[in-house]
PDB file of N, CA and C in Angstrom:
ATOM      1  N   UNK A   1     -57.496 135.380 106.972  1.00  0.00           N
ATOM      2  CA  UNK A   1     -56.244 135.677 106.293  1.00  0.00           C
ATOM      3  C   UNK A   1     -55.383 136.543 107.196  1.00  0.00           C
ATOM      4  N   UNK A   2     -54.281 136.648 106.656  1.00  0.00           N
ATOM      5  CA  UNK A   2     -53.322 137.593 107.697  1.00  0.00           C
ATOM      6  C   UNK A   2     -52.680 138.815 106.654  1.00  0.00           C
ATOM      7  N   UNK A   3     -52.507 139.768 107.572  1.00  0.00           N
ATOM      8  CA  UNK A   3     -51.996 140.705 107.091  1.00  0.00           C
ATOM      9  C   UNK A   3     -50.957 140.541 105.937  1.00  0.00           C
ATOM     10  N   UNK A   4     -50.608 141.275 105.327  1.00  0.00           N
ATOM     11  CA  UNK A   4     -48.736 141.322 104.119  1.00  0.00           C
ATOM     12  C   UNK A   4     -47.460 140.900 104.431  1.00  0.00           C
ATOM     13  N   UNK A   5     -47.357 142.020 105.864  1.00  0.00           N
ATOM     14  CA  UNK A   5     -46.085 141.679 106.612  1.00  0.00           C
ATOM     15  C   UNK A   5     -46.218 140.166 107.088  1.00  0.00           C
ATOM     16  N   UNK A   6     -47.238 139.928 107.761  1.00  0.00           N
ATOM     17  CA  UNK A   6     -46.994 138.530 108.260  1.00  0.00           C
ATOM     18  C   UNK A   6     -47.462 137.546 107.441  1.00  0.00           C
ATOM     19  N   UNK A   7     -47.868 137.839 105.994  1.00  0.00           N
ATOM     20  CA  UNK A   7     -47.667 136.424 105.541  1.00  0.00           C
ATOM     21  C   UNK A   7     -46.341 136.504 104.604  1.00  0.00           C
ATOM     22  N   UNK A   8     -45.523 137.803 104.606  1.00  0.00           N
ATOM     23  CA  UNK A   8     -44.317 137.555 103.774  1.00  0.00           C
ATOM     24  C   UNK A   8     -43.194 136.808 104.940  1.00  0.00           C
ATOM     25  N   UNK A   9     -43.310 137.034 106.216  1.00  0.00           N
ATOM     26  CA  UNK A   9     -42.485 136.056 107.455  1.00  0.00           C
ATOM     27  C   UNK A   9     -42.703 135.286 107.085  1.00  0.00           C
ATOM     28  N   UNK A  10     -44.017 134.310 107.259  1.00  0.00           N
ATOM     29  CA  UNK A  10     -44.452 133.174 106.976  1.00  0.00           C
ATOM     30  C   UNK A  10     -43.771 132.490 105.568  1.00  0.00           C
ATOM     31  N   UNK A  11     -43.666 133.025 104.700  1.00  0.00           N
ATOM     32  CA  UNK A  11     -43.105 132.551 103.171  1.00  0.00           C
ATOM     33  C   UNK A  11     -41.989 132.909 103.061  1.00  0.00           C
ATOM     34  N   UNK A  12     -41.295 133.685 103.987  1.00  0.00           N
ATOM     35  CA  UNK A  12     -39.953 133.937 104.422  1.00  0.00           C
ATOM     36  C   UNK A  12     -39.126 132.302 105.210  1.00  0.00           C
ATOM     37  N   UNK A  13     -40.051 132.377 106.382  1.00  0.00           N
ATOM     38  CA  UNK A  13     -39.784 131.062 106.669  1.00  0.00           C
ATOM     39  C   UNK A  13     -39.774 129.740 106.283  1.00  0.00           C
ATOM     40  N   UNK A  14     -41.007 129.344 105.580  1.00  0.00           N
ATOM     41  CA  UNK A  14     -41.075 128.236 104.532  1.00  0.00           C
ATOM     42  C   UNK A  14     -39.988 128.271 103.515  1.00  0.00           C
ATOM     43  N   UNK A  15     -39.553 129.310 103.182  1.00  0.00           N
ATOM     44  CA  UNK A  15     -38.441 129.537 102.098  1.00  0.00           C
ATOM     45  C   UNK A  15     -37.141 128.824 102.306  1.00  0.00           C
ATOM     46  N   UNK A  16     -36.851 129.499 103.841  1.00  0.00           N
ATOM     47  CA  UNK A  16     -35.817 128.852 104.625  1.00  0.00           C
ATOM     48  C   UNK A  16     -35.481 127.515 104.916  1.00  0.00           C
ATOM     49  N   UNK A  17     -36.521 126.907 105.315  1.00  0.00           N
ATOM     50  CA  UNK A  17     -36.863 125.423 105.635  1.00  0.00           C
ATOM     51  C   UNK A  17     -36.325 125.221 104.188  1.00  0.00           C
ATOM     52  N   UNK A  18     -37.660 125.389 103.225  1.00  0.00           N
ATOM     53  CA  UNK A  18     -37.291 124.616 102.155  1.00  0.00           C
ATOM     54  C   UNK A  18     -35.851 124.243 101.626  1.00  0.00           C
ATOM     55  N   UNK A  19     -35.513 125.558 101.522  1.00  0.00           N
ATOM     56  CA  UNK A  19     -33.364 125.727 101.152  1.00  0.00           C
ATOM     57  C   UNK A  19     -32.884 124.924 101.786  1.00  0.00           C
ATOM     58  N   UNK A  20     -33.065 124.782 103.398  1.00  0.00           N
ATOM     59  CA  UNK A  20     -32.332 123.577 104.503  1.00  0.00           C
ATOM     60  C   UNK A  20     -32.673 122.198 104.030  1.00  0.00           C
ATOM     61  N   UNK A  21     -33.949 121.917 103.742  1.00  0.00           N
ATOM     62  CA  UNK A  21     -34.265 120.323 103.087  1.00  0.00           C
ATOM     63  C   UNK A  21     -33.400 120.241 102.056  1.00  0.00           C
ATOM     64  N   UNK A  22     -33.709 121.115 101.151  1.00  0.00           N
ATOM     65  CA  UNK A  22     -33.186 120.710  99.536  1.00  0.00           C
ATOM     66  C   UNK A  22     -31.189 120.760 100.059  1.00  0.00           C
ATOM     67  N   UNK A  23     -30.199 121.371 100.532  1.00  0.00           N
ATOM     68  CA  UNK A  23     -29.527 120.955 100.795  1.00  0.00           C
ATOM     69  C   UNK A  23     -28.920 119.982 101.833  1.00  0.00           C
ATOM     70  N   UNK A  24     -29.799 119.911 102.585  1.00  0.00           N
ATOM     71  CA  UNK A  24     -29.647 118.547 103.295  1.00  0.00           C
ATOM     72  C   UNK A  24     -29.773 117.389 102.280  1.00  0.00           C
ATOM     73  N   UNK A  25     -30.814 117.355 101.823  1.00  0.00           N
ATOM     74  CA  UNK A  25     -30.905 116.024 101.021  1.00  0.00           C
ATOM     75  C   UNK A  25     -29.613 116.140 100.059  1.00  0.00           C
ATOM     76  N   UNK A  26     -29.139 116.967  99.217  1.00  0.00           N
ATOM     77  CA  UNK A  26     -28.173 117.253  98.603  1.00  0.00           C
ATOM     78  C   UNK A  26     -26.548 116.627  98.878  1.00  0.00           C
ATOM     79  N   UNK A  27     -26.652 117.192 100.435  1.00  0.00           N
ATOM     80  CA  UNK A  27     -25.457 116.357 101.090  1.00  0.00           C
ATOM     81  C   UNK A  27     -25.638 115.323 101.124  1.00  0.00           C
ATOM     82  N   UNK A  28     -26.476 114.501 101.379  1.00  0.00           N
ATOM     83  CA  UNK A  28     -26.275 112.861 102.121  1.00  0.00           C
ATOM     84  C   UNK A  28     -26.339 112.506 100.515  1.00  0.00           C
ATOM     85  N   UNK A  29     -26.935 112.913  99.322  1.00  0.00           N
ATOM     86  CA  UNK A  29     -26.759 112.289  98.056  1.00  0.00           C
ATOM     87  C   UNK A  29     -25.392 112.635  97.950  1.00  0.00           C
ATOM     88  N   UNK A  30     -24.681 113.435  98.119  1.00  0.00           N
ATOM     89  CA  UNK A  30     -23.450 113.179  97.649  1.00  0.00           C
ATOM     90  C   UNK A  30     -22.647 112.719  98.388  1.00  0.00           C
ATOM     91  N   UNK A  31     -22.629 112.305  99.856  1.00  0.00           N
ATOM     92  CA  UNK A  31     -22.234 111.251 100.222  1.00  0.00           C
ATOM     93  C   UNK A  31     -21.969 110.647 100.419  1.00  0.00           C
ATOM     94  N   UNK A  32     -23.474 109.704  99.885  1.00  0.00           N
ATOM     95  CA  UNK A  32     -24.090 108.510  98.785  1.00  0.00           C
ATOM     96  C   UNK A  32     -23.358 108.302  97.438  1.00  0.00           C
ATOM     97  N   UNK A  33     -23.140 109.588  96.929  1.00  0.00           N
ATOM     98  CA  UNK A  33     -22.784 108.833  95.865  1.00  0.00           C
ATOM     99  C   UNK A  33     -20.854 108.849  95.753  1.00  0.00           C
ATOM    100  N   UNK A  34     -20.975 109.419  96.877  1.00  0.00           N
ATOM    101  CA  UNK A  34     -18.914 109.407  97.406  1.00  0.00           C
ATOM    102  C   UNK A  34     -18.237 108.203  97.829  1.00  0.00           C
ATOM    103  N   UNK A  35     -19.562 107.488  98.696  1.00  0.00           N
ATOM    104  CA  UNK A  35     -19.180 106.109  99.346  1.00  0.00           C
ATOM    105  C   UNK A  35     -19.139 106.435 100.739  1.00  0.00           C
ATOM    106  N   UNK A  36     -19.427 107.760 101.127  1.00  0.00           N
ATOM    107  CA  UNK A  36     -19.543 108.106 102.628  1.00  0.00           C
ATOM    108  C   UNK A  36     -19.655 107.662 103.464  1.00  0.00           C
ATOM    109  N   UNK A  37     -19.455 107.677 104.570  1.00  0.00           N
ATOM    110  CA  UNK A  37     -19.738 106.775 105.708  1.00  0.00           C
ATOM    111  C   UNK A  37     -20.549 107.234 106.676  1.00  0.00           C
ATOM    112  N   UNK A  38     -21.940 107.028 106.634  1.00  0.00           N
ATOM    113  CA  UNK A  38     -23.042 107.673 107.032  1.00  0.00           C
ATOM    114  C   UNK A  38     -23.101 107.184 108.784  1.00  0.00           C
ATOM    115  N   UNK A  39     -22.727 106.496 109.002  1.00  0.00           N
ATOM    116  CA  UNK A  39     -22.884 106.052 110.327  1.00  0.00           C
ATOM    117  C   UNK A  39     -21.931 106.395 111.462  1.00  0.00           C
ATOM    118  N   UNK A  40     -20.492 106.829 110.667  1.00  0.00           N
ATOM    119  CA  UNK A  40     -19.782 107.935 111.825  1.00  0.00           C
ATOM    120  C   UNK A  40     -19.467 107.420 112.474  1.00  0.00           C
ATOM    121  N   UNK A  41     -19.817 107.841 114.090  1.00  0.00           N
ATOM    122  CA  UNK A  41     -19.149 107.174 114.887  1.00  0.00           C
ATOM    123  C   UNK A  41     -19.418 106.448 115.397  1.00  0.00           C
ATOM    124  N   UNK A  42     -21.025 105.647 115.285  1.00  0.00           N
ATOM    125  CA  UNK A  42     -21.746 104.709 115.854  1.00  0.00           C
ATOM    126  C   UNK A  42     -21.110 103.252 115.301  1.00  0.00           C
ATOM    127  N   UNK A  43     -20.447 103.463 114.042  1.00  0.00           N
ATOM    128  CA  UNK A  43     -19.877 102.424 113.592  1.00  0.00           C
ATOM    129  C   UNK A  43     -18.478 102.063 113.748  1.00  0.00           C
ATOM    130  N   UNK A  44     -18.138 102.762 114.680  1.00  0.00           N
ATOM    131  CA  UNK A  44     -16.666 102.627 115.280  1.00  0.00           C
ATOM    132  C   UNK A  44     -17.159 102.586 117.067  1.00  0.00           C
ATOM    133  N   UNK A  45     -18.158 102.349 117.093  1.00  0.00           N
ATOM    134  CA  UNK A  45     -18.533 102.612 118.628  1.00  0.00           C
ATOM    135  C   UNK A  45     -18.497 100.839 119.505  1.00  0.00           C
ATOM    136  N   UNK A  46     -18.639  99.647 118.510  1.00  0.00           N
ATOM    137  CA  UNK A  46     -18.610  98.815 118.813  1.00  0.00           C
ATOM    138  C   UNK A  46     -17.302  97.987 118.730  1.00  0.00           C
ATOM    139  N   UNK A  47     -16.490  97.340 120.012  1.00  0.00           N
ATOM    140  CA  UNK A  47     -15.306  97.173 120.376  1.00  0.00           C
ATOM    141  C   UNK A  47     -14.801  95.663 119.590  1.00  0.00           C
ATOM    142  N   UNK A  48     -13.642  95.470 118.934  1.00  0.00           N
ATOM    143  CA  UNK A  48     -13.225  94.788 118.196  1.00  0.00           C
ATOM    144  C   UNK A  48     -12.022  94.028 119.233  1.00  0.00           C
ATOM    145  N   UNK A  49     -12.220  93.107 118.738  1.00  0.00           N
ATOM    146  CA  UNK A  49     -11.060  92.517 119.694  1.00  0.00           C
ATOM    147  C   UNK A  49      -9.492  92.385 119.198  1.00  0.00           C
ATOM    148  N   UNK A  50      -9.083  92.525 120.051  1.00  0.00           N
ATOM    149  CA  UNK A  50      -7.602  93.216 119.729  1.00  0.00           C
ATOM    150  C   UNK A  50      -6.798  92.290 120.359  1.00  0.00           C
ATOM    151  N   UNK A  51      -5.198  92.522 119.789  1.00  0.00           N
ATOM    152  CA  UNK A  51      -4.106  91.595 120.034  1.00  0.00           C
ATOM    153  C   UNK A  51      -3.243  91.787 121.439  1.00  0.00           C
ATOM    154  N   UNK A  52      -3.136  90.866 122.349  1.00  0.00           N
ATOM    155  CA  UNK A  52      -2.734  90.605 123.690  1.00  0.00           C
ATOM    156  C   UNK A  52      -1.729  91.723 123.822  1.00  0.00           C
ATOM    157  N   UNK A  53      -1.510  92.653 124.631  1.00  0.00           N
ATOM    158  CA  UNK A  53       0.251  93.302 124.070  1.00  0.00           C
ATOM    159  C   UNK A  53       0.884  92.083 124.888  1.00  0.00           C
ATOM    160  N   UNK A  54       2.218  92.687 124.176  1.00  0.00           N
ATOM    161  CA  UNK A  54       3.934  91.669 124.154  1.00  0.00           C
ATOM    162  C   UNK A  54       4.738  93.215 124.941  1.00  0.00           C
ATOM    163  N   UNK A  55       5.407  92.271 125.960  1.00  0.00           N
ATOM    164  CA  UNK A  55       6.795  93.171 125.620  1.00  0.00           C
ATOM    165  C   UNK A  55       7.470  93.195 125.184  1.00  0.00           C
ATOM    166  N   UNK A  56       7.561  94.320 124.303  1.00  0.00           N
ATOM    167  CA  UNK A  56       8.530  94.195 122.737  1.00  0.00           C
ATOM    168  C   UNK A  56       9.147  95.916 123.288  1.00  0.00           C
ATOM    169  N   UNK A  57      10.703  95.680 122.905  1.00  0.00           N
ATOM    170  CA  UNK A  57      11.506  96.869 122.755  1.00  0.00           C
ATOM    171  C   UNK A  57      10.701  98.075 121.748  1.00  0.00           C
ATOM    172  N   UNK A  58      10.696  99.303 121.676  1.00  0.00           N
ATOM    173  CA  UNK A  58      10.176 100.340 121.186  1.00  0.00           C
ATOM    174  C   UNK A  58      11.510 100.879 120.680  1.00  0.00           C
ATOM    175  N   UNK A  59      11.343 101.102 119.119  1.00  0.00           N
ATOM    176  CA  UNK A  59      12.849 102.105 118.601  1.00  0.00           C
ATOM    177  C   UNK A  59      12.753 103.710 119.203  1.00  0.00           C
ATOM    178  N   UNK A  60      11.710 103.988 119.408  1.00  0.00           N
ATOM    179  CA  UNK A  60      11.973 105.278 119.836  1.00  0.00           C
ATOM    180  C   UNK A  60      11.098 105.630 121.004  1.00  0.00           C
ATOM    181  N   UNK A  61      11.165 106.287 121.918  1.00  0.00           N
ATOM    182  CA  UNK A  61      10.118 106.563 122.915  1.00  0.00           C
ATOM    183  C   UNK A  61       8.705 106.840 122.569  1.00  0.00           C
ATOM    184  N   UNK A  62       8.427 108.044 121.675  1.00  0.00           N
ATOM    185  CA  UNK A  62       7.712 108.664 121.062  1.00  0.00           C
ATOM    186  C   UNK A  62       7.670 108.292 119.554  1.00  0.00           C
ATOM    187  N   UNK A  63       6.012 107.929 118.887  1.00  0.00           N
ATOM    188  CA  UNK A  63       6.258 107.894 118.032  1.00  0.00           C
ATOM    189  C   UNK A  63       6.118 109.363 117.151  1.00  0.00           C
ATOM    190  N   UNK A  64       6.877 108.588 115.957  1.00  0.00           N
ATOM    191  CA  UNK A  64       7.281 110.597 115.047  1.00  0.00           C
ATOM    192  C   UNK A  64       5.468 110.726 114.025  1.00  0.00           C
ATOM    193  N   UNK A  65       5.378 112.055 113.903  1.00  0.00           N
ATOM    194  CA  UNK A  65       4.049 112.518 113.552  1.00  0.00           C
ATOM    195  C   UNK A  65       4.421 111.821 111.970  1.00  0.00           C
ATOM    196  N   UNK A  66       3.493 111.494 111.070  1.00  0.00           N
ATOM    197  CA  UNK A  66       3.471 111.628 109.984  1.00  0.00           C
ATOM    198  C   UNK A  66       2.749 112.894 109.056  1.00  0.00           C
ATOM    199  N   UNK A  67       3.544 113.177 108.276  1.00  0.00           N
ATOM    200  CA  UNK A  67       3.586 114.267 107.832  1.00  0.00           C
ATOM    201  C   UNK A  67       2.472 114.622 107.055  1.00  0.00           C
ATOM    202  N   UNK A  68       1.644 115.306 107.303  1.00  0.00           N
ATOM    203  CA  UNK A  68       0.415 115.840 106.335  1.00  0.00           C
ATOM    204  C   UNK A  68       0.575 116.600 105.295  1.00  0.00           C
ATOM    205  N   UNK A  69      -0.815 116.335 104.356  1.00  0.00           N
ATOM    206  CA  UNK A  69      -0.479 117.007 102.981  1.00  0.00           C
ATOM    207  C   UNK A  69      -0.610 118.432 102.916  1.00  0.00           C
ATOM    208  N   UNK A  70      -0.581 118.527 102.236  1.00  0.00           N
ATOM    209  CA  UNK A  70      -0.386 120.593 102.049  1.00  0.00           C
ATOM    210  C   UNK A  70      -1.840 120.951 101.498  1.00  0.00           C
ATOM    211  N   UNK A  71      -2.378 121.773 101.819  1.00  0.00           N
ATOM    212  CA  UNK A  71      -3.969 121.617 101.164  1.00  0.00           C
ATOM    213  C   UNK A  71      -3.381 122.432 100.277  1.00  0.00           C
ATOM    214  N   UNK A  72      -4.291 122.320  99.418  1.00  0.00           N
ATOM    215  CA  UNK A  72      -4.085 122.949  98.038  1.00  0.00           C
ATOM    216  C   UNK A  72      -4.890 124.447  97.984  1.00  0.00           C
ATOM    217  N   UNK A  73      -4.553 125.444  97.245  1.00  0.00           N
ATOM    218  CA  UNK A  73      -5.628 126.414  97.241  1.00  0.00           C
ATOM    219  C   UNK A  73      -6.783 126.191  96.550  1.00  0.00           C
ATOM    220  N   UNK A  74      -8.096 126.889  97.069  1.00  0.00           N
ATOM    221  CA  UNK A  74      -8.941 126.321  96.193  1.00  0.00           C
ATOM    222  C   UNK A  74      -9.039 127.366  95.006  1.00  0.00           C
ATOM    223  N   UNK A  75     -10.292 127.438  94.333  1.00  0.00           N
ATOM    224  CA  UNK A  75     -10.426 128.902  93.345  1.00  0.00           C
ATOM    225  C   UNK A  75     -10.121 129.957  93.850  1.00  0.00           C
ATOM    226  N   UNK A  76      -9.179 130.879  94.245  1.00  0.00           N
ATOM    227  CA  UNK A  76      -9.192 131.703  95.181  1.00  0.00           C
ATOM    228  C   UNK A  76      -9.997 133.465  94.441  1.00  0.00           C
ATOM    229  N   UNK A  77     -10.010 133.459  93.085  1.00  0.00           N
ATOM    230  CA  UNK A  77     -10.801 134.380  92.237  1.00  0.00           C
ATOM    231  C   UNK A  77     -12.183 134.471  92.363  1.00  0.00           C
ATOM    232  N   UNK A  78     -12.758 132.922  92.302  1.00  0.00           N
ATOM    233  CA  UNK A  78     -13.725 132.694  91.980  1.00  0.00           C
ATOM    234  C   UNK A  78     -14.407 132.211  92.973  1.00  0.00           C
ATOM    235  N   UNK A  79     -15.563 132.930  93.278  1.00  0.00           N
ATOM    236  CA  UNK A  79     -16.524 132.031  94.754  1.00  0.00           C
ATOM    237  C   UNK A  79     -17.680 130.706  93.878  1.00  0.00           C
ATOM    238  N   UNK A  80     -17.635 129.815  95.146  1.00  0.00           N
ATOM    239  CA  UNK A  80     -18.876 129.267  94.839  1.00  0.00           C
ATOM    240  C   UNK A  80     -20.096 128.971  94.557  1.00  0.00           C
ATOM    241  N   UNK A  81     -20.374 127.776  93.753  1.00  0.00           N
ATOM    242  CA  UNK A  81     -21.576 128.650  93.361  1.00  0.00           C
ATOM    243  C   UNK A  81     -22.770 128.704  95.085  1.00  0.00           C
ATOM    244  N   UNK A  82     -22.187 128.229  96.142  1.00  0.00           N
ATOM    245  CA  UNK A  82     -22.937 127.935  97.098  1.00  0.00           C
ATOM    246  C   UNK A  82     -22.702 128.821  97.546  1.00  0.00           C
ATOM    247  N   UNK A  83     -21.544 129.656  97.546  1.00  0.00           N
ATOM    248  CA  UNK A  83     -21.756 130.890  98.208  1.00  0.00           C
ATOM    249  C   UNK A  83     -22.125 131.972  97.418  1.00  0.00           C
ATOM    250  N   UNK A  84     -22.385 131.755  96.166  1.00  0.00           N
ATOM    251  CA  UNK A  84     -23.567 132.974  95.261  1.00  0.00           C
ATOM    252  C   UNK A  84     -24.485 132.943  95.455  1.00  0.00           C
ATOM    253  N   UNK A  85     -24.841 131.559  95.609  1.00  0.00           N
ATOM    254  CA  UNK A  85     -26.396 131.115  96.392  1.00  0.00           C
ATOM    255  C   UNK A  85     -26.407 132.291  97.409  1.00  0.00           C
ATOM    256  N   UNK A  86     -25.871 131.758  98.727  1.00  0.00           N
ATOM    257  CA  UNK A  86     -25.580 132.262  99.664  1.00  0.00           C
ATOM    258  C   UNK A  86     -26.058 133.736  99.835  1.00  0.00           C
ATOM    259  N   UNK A  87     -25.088 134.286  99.199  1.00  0.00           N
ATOM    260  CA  UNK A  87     -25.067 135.787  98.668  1.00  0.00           C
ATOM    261  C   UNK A  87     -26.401 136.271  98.078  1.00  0.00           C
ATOM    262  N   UNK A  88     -27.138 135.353  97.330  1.00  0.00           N
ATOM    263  CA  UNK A  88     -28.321 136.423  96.736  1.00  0.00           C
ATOM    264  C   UNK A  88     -29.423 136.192  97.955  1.00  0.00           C
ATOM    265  N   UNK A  89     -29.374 134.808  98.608  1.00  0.00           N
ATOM    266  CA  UNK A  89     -30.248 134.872  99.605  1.00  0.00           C
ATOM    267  C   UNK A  89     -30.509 135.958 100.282  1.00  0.00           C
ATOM    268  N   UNK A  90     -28.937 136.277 101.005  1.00  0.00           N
ATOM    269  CA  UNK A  90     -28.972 137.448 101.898  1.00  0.00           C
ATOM    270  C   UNK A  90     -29.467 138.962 101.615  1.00  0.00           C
ATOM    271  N   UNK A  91     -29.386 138.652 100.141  1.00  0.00           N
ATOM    272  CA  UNK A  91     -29.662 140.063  99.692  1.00  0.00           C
ATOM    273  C   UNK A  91     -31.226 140.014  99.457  1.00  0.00           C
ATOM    274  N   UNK A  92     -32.024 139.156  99.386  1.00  0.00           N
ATOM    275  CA  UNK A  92     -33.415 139.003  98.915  1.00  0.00           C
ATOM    276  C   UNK A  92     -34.091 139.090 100.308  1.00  0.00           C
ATOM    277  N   UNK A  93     -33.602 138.600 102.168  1.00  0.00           N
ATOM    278  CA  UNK A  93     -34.253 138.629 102.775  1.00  0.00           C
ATOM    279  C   UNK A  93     -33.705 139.778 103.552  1.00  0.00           C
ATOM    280  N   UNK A  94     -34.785 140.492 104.781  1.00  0.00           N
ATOM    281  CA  UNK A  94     -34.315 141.759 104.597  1.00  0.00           C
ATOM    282  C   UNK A  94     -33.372 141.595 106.099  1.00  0.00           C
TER     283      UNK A  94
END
């Protein structure tokens, strides 16, 4: 057997792991259940065949940016519950 201190590391660490599995799996289920696109960039990695260019006149030199949305605020009162998680973790390990 091992000493206190080193078997509370030990169950310190397993603890850790465990939290990393259980939200890993967590993410790819939601995802999964988002419609995610799990394959990234491997699925944009294979080359599609594309249209001959033309010389065709351009209206403007540069094209203009399209305009992005405004993010919204999130709860700004209220934290998550992932970061309460978060939060008691830190406070439970030393």
């Amino acid at each position: 057997a091992g000493s206190g201190k080193g078997k509370r590391v030990y169950l310190t660490v397993a603890a850790v792991v465990l939290i990393m599995a259980i939200l890993g799996s967590g993410v790819l289920a939601a995802r999964w259940w988002r419609g995610g696109n799990f394959a990234g960039i491997a699925a944009s990695a294979s080359p599609s065949p594309s249209p001959s260019p033309t010389a065709t006149a351009s209206p403007s030199p540069t094209p203009t940016p399209e305009p992005k949305p405004a993010n919204r605020p999130r709860n700004a009162g209220k934290p998550s519950k992932l970061k309460k998680a978060w939060d008691k973790l830190k406070g439970i390990l030393p």
